[in-house]
C-alpha atoms as a PDB file:
ATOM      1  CA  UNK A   1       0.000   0.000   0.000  1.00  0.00           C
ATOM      2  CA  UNK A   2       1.620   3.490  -0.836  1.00  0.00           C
ATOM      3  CA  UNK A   3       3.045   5.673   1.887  1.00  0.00           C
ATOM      4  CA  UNK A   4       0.430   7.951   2.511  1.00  0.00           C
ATOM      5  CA  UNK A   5       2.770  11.306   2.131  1.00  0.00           C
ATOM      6  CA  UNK A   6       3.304   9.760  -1.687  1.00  0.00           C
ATOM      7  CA  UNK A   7      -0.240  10.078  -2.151  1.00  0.00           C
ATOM      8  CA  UNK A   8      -0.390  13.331  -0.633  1.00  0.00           C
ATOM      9  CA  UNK A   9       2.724  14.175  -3.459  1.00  0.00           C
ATOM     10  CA  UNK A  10       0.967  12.829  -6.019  1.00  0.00           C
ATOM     11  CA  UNK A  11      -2.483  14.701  -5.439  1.00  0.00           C
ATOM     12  CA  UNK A  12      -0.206  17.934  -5.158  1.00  0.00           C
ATOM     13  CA  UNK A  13       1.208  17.492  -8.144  1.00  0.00           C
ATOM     14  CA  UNK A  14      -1.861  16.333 -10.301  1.00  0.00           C
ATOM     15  CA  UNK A  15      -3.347  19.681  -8.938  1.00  0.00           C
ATOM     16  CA  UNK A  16      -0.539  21.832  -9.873  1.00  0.00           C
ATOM     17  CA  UNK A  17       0.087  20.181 -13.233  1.00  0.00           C
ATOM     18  CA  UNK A  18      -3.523  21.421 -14.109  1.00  0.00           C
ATOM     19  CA  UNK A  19      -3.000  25.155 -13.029  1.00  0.00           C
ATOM     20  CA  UNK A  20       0.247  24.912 -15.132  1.00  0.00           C
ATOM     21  CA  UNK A  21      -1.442  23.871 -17.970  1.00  0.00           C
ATOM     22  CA  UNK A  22      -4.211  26.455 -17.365  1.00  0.00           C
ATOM     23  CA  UNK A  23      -1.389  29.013 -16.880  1.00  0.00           C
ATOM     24  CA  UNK A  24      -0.356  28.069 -20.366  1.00  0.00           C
ATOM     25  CA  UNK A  25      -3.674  28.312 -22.373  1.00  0.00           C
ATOM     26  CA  UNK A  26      -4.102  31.789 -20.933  1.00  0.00           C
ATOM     27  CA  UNK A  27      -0.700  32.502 -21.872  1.00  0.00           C
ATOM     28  CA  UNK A  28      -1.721  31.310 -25.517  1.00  0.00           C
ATOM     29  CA  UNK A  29      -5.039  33.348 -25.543  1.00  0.00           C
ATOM     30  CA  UNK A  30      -3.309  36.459 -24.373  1.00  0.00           C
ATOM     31  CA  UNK A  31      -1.269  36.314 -27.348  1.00  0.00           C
ATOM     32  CA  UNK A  32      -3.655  35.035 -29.626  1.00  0.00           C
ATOM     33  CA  UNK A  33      -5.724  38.361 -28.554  1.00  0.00           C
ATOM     34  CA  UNK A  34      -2.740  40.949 -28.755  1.00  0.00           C
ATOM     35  CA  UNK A  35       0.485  39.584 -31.258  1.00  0.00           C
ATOM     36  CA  UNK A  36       0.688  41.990 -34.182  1.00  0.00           C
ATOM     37  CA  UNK A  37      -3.194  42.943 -33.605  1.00  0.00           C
ATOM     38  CA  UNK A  38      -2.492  46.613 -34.674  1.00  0.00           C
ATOM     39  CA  UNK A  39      -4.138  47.986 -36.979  1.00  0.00           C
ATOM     40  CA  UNK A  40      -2.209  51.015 -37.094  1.00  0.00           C
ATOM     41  CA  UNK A  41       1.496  48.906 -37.484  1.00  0.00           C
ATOM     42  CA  UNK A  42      -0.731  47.012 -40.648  1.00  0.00           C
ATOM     43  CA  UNK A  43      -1.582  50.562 -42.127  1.00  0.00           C
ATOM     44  CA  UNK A  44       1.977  52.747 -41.480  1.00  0.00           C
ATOM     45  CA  UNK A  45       3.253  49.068 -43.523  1.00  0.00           C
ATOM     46  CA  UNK A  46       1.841  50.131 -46.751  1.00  0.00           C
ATOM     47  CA  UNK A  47       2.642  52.468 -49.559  1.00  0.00           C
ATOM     48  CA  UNK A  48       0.100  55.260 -48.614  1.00  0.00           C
ATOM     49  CA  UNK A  49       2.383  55.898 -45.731  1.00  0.00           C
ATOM     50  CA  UNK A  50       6.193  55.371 -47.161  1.00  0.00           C
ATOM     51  CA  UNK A  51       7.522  59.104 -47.843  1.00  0.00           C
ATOM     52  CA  UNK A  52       8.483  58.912 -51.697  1.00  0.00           C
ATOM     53  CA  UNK A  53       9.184  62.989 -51.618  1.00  0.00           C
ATOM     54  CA  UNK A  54      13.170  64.792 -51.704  1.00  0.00           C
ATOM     55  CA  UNK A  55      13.268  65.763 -47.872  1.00  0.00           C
ATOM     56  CA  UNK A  56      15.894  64.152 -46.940  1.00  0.00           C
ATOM     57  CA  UNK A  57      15.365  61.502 -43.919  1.00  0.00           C
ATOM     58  CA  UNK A  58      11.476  61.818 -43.259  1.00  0.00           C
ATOM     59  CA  UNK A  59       8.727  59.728 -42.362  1.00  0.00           C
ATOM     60  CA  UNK A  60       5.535  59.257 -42.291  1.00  0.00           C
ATOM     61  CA  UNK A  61       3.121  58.643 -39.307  1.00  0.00           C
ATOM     62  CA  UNK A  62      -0.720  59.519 -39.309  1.00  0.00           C
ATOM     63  CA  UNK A  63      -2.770  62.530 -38.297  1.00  0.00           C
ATOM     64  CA  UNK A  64      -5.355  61.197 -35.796  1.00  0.00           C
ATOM     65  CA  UNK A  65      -7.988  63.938 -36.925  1.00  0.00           C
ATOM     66  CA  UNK A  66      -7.619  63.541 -40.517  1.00  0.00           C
ATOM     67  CA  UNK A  67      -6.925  60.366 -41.170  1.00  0.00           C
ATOM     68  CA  UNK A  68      -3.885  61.973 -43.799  1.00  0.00           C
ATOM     69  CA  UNK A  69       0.133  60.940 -43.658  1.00  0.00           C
ATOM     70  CA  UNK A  70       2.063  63.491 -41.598  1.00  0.00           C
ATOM     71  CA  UNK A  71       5.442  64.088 -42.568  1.00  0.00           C
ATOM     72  CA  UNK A  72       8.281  63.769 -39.615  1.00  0.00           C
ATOM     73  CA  UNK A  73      12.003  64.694 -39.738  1.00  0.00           C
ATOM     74  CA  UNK A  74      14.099  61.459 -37.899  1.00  0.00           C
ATOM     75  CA  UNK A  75      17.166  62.850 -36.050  1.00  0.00           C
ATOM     76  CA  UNK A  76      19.698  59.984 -35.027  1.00  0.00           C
ATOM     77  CA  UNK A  77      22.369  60.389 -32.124  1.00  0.00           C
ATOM     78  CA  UNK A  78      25.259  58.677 -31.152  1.00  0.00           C
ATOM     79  CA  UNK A  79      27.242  59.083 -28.029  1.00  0.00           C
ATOM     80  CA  UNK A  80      29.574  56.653 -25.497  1.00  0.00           C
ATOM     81  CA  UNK A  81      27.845  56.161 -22.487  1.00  0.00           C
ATOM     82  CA  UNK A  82      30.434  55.283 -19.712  1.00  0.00           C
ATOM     83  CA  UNK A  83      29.728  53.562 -16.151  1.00  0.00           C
ATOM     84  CA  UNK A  84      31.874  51.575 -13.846  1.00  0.00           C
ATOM     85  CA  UNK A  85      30.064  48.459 -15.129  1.00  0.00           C
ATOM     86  CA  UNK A  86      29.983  49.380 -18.724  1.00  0.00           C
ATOM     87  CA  UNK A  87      31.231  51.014 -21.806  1.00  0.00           C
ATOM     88  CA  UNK A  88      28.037  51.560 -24.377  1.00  0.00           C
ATOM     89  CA  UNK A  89      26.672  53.678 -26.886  1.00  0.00           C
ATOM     90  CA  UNK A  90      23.922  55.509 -26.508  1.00  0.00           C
ATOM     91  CA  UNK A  91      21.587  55.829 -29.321  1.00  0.00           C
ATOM     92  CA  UNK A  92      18.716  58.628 -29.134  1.00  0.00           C
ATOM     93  CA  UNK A  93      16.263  58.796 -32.183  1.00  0.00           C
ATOM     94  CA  UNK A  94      13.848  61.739 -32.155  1.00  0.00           C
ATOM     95  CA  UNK A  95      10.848  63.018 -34.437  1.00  0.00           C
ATOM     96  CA  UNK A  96      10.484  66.391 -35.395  1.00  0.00           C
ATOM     97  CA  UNK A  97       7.708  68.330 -36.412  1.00  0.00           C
ATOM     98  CA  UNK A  98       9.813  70.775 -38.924  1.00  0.00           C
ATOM     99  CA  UNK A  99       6.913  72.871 -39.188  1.00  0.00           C
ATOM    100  CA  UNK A 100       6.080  73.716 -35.903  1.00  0.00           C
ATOM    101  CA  UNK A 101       9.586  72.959 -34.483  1.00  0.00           C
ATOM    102  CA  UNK A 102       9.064  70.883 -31.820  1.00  0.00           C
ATOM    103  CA  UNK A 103       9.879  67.131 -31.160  1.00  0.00           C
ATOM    104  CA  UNK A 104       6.939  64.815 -31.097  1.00  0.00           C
ATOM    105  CA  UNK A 105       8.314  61.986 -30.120  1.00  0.00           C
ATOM    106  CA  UNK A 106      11.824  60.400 -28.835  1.00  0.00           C
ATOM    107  CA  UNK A 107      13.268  56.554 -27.764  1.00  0.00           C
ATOM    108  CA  UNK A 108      17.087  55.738 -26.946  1.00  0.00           C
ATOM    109  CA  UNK A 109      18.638  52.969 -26.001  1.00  0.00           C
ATOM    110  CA  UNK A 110      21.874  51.146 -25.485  1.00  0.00           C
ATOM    111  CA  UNK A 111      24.570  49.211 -26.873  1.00  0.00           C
ATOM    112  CA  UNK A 112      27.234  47.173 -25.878  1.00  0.00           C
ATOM    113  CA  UNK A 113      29.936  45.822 -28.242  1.00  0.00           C
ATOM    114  CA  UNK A 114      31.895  42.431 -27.318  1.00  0.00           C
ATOM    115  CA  UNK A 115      35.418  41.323 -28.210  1.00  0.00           C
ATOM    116  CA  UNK A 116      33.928  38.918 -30.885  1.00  0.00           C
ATOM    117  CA  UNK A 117      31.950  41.084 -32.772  1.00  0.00           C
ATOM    118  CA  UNK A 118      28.681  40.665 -31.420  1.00  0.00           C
ATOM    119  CA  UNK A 119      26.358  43.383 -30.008  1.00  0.00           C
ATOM    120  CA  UNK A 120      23.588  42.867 -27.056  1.00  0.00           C
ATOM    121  CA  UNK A 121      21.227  45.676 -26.939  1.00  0.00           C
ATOM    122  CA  UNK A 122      19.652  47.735 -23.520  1.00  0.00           C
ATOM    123  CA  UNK A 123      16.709  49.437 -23.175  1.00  0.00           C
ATOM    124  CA  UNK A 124      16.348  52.935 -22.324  1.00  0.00           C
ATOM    125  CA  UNK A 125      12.761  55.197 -22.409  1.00  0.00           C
ATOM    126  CA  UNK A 126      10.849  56.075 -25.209  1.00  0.00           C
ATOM    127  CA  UNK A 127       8.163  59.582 -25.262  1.00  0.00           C
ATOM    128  CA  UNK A 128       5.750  60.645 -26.887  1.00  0.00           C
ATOM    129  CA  UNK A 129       4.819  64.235 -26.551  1.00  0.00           C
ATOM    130  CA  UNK A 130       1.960  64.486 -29.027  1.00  0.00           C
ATOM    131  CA  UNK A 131      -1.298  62.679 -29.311  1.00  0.00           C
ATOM    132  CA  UNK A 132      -2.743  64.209 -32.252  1.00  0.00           C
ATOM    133  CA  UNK A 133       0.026  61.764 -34.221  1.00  0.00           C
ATOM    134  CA  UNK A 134      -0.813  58.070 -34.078  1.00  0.00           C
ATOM    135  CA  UNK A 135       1.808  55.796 -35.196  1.00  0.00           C
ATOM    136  CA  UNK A 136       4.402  57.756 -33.636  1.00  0.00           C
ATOM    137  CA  UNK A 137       5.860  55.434 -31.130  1.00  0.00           C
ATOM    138  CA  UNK A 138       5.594  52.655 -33.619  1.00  0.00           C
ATOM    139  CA  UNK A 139       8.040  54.393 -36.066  1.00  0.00           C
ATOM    140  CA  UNK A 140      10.018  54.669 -32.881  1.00  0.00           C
ATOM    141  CA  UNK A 141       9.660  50.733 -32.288  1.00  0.00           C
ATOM    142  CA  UNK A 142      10.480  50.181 -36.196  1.00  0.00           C
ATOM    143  CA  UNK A 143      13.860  51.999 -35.959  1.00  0.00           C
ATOM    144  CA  UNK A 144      15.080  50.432 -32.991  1.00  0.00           C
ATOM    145  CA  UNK A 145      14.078  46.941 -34.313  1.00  0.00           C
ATOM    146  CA  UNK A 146      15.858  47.527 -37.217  1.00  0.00           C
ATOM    147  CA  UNK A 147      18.959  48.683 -35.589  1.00  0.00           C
ATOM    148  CA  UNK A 148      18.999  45.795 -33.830  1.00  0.00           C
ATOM    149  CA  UNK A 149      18.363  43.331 -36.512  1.00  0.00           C
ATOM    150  CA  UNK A 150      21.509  45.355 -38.843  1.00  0.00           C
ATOM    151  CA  UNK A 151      23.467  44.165 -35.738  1.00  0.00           C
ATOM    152  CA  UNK A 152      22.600  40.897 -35.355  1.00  0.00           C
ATOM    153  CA  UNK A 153      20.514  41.204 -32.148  1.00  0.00           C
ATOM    154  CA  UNK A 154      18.444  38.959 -31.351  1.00  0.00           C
ATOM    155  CA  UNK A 155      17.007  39.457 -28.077  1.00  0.00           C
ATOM    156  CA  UNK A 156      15.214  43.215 -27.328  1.00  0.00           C
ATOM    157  CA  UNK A 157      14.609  43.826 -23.848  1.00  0.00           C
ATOM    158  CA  UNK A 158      12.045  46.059 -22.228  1.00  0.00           C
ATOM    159  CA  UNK A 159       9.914  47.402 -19.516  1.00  0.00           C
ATOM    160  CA  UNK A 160       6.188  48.153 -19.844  1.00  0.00           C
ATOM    161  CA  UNK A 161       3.736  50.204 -17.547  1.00  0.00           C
ATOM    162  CA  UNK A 162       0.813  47.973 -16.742  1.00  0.00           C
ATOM    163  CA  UNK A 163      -1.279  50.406 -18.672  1.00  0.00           C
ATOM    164  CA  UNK A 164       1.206  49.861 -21.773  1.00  0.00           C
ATOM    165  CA  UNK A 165       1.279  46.204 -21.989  1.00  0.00           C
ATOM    166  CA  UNK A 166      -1.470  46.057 -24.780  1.00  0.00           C
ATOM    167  CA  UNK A 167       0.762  48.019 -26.764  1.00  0.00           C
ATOM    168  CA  UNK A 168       3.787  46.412 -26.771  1.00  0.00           C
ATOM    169  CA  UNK A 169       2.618  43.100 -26.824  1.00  0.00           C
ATOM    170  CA  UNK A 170       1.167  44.304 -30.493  1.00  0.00           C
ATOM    171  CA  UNK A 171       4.340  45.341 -31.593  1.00  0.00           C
ATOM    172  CA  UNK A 172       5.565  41.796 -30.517  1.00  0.00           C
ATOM    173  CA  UNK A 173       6.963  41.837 -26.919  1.00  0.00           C
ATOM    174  CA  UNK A 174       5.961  39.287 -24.460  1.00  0.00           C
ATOM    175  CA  UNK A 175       6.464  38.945 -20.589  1.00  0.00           C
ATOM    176  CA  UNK A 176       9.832  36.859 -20.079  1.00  0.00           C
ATOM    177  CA  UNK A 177      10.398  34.325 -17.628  1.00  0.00           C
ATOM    178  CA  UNK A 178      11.305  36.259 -14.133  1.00  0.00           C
ATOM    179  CA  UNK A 179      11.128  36.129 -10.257  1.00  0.00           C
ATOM    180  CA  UNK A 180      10.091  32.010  -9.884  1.00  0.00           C
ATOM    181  CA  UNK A 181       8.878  30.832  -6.690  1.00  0.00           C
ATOM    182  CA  UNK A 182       9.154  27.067  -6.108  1.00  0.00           C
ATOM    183  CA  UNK A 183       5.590  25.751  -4.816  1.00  0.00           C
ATOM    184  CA  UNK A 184       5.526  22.271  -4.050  1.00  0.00           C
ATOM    185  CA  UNK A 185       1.710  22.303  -2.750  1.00  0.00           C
ATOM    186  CA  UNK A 186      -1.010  23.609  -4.010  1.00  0.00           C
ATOM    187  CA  UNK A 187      -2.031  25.526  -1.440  1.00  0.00           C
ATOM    188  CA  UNK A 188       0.768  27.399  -0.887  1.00  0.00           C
ATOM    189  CA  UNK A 189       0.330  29.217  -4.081  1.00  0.00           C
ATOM    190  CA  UNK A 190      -2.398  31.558  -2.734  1.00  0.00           C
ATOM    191  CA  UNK A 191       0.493  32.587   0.185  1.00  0.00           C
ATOM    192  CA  UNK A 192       3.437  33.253  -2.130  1.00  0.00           C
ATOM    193  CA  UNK A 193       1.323  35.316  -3.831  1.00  0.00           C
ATOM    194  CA  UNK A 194      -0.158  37.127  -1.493  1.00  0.00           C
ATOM    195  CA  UNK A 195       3.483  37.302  -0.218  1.00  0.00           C
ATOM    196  CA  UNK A 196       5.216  38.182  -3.281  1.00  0.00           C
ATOM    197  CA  UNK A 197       2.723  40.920  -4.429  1.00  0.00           C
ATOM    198  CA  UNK A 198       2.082  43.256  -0.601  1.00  0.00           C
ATOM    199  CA  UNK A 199       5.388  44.449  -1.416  1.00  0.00           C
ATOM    200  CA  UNK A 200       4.762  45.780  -4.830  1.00  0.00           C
ATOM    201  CA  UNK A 201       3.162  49.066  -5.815  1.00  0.00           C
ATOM    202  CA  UNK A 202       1.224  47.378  -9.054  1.00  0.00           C
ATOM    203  CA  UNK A 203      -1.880  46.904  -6.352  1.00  0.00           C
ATOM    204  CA  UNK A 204      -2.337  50.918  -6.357  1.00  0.00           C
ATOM    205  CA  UNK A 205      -3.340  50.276  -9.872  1.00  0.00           C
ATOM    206  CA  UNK A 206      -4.625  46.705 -10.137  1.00  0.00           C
ATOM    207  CA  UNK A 207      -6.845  44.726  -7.368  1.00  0.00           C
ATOM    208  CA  UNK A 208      -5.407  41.470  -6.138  1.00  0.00           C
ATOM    209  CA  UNK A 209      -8.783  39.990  -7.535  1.00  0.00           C
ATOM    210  CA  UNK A 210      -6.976  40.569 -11.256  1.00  0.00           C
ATOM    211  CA  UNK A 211      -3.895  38.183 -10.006  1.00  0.00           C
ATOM    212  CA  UNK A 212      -4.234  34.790 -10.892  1.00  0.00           C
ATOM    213  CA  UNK A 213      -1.460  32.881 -10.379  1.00  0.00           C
ATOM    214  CA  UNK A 214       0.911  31.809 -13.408  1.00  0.00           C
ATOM    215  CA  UNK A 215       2.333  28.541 -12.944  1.00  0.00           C
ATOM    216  CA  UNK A 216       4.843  26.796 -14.718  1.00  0.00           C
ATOM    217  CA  UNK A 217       6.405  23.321 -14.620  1.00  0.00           C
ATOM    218  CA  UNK A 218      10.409  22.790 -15.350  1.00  0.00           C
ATOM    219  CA  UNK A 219      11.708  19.637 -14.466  1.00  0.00           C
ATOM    220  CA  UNK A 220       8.928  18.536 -12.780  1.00  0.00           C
ATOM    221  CA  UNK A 221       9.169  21.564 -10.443  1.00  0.00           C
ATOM    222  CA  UNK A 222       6.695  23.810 -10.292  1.00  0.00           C
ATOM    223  CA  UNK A 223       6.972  27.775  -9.426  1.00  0.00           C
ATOM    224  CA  UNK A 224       5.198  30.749  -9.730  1.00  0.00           C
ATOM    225  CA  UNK A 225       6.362  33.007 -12.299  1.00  0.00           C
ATOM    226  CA  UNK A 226       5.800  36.619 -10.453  1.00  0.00           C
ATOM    227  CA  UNK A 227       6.856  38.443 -14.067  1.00  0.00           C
ATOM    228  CA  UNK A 228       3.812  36.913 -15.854  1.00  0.00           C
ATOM    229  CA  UNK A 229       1.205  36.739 -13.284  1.00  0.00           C
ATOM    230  CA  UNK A 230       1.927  40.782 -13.551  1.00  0.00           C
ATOM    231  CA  UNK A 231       1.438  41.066 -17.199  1.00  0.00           C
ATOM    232  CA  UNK A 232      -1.660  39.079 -17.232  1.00  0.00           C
ATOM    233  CA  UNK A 233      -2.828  40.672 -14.448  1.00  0.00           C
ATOM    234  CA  UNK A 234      -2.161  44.145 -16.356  1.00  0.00           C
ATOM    235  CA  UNK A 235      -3.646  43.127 -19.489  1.00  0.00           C
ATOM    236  CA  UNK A 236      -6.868  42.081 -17.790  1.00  0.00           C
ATOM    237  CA  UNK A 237      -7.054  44.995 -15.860  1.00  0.00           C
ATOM    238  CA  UNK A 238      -6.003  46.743 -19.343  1.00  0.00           C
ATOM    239  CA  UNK A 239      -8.580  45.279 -21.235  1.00  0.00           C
ATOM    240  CA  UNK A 240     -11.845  46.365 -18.896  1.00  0.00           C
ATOM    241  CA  UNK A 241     -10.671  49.875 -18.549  1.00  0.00           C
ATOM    242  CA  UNK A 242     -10.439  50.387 -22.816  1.00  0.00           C
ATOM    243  CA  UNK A 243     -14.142  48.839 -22.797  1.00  0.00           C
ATOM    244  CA  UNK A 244     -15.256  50.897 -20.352  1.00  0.00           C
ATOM    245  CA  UNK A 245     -13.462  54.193 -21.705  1.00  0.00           C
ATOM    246  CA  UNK A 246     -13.557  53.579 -25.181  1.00  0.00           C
ATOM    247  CA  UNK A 247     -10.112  55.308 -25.152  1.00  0.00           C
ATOM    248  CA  UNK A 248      -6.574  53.460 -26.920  1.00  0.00           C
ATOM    249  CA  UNK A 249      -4.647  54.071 -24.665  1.00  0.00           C
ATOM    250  CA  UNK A 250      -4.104  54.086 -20.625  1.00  0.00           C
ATOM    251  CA  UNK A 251      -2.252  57.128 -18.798  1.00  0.00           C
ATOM    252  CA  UNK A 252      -2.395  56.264 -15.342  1.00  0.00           C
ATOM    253  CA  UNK A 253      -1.579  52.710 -14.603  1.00  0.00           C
ATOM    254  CA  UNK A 254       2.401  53.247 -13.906  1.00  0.00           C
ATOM    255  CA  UNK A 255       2.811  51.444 -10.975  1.00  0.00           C
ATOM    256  CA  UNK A 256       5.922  49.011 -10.923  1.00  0.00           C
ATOM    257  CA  UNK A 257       6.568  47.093 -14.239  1.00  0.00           C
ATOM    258  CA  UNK A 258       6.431  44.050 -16.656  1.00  0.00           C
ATOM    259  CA  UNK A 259       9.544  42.772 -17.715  1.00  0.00           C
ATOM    260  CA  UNK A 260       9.580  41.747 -21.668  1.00  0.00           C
ATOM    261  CA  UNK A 261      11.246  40.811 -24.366  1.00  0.00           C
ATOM    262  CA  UNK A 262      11.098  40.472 -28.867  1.00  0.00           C
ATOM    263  CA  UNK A 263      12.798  37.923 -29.395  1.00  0.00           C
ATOM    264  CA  UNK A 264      12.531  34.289 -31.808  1.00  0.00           C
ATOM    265  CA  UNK A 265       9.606  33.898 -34.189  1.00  0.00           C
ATOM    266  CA  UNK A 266       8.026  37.361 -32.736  1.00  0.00           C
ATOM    267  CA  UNK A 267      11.338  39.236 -33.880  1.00  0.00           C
ATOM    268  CA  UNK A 268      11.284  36.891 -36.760  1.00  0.00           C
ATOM    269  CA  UNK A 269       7.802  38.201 -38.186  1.00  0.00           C
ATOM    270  CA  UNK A 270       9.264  41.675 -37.621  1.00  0.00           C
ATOM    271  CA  UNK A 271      11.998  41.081 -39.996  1.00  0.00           C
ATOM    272  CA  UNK A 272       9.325  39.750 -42.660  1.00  0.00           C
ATOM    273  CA  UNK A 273       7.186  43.232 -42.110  1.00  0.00           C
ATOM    274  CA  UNK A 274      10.297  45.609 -42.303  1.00  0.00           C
ATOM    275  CA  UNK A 275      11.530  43.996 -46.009  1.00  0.00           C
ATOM    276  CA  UNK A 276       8.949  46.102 -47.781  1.00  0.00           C
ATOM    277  CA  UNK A 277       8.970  49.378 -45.906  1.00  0.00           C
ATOM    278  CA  UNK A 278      12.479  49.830 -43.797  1.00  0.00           C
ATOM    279  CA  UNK A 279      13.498  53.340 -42.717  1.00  0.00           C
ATOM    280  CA  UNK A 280      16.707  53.241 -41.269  1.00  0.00           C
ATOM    281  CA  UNK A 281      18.648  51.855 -44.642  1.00  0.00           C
ATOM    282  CA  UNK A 282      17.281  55.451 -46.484  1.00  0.00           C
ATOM    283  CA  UNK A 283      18.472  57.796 -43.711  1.00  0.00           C
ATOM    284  CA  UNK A 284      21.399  59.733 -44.309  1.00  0.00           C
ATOM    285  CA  UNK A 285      23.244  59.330 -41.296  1.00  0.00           C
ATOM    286  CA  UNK A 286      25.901  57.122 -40.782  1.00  0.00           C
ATOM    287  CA  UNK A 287      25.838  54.558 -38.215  1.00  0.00           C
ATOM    288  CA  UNK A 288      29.125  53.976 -35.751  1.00  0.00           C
ATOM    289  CA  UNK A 289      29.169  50.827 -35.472  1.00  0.00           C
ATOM    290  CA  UNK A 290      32.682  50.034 -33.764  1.00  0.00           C
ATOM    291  CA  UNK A 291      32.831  51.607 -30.503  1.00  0.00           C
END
């Protein structure tokens, strides 16, 4: 006859195999809802908005009133960013309104150059000062992808606002495996959570009710996964507060942060999109690329 703390094991494990595999499905659903679901990326992807006129390195993005192209001057910067832990280059990308003089919109980020040739890339913040111009921080997204694709980057990190995560996971970032607790009973998952989230500011924002826990299973271990029980959290949250507004987009849900990442197939379908309508190869600036 089994040990009885085997069977206790084994019902443990049966139960948290099933909120794995529930983890998982909402996992697939959340992408299934948000991957590439922007129909603003689909529209600045087309001719009607690639700038075929002679000023030199401008863009197109969309004015939200209208409905017409908007033309936007890109202005690239390079300089070495220097810390006791690393020696990068900082890369700011801004876009101008040349007509009334003002920038609408800026993103930089970092990167680091190794011995053998190879480049990793680090986020840094992107604005945008201007909502009368949609498509504006997906330009900003475009150029950065595209930077790191000419360098053979493969992995884009990043940081999202609860309130932003709808938005990023369009332009093909998803949460990244982070902060695992091991549970070994079912019933301790309510606890680390509870545990694990007091501490965090994202409740100012979110109710716990919104947290369900994301469980995953590696080597027959299981663990909550703090990183993505945030993002689906903020995309739930996310989603009732757009039906409810009838706004596209979310100012005030910037309480802590999701971690994320374009990277593999995601990244892949990126490089499909940009073949047709790239911006950074018909700039005239010239890229520093050994640094």
């Amino acid at each position: 006859m089994p040990h009885i703390s085997k069977i206790i094991t084994k019902i443990a494990s049966s139960k948290l195999t099933k909120a794995a595999k529930k983890s998982a499905l909402r996992m697939e659903q959340y992408k299934d809802e948000n991957l590439f679901q922007s129909s603003m990326l689909r529209e600045l992807m087309t001719d009607r908005f690639e700038y075929k006129g002679s000023r030199l390195d401008t863009i197109l993005v969309k004015n939200r009133e209208t409905g017409h192209p908007v033309k936007l001057q890109v202005k690239v910067k390079q300089e070495p960013y220097l810390s006791p832990e690393r020696h990068m280059l900082r890369e700011l990308y801004e876009l101008v309104d040349t007509d009334a003089k003002c920038v609408v919109g800026e993103k930089d980020f970092y990167l680091k150059r190794f011995k053998d040739g190879t480049y990793k890339m680090f986020q840094g913040h992107m604005n945008n000062y201007n909502p009368d111009y949609a498509g504006v921080g997906i330009r900003l997204d475009q150029m950065q992808i595209e930077r790191a694709l000419s360098l053979g980057i493969d992995y884009i990190p990043r940081t999202s606002f609860p309130g932003a995560i709808i938005y990023h996971t369009k332009m093909g970032f998803l949460p990244v495996e982070k902060s695992l607790d091991e549970v070994k009973k079912f019933k301790q998952v309510k606890d680390f959570l509870e545990e694990d989230l007091k501490t965090l500011s994202i409740l100012d924002d979110i109710s716990f009710s919104y947290f369900k826990p994301f469980i995953t299973n590696k080597e027959d271990k299981f663990y909550i996964d703090l990183n993505k029980t945030k993002a689906l959290a903020s995309y739930a949250k996310s989603r009732d507060i757009l039906a409810k507004s009838g706004h596209h987009r979310i100012l005030n849900m910037n309480k802590d942060c999701v971690y994320m990442a374009l990277q593999g197939k995601e990244l892949e379908q990126w490089r499909e999109i940009l073949k047709s309508h790239p911006i950074l190869s018909k700039l005239s600036c010239v890229f520093n690329n050994i640094f």
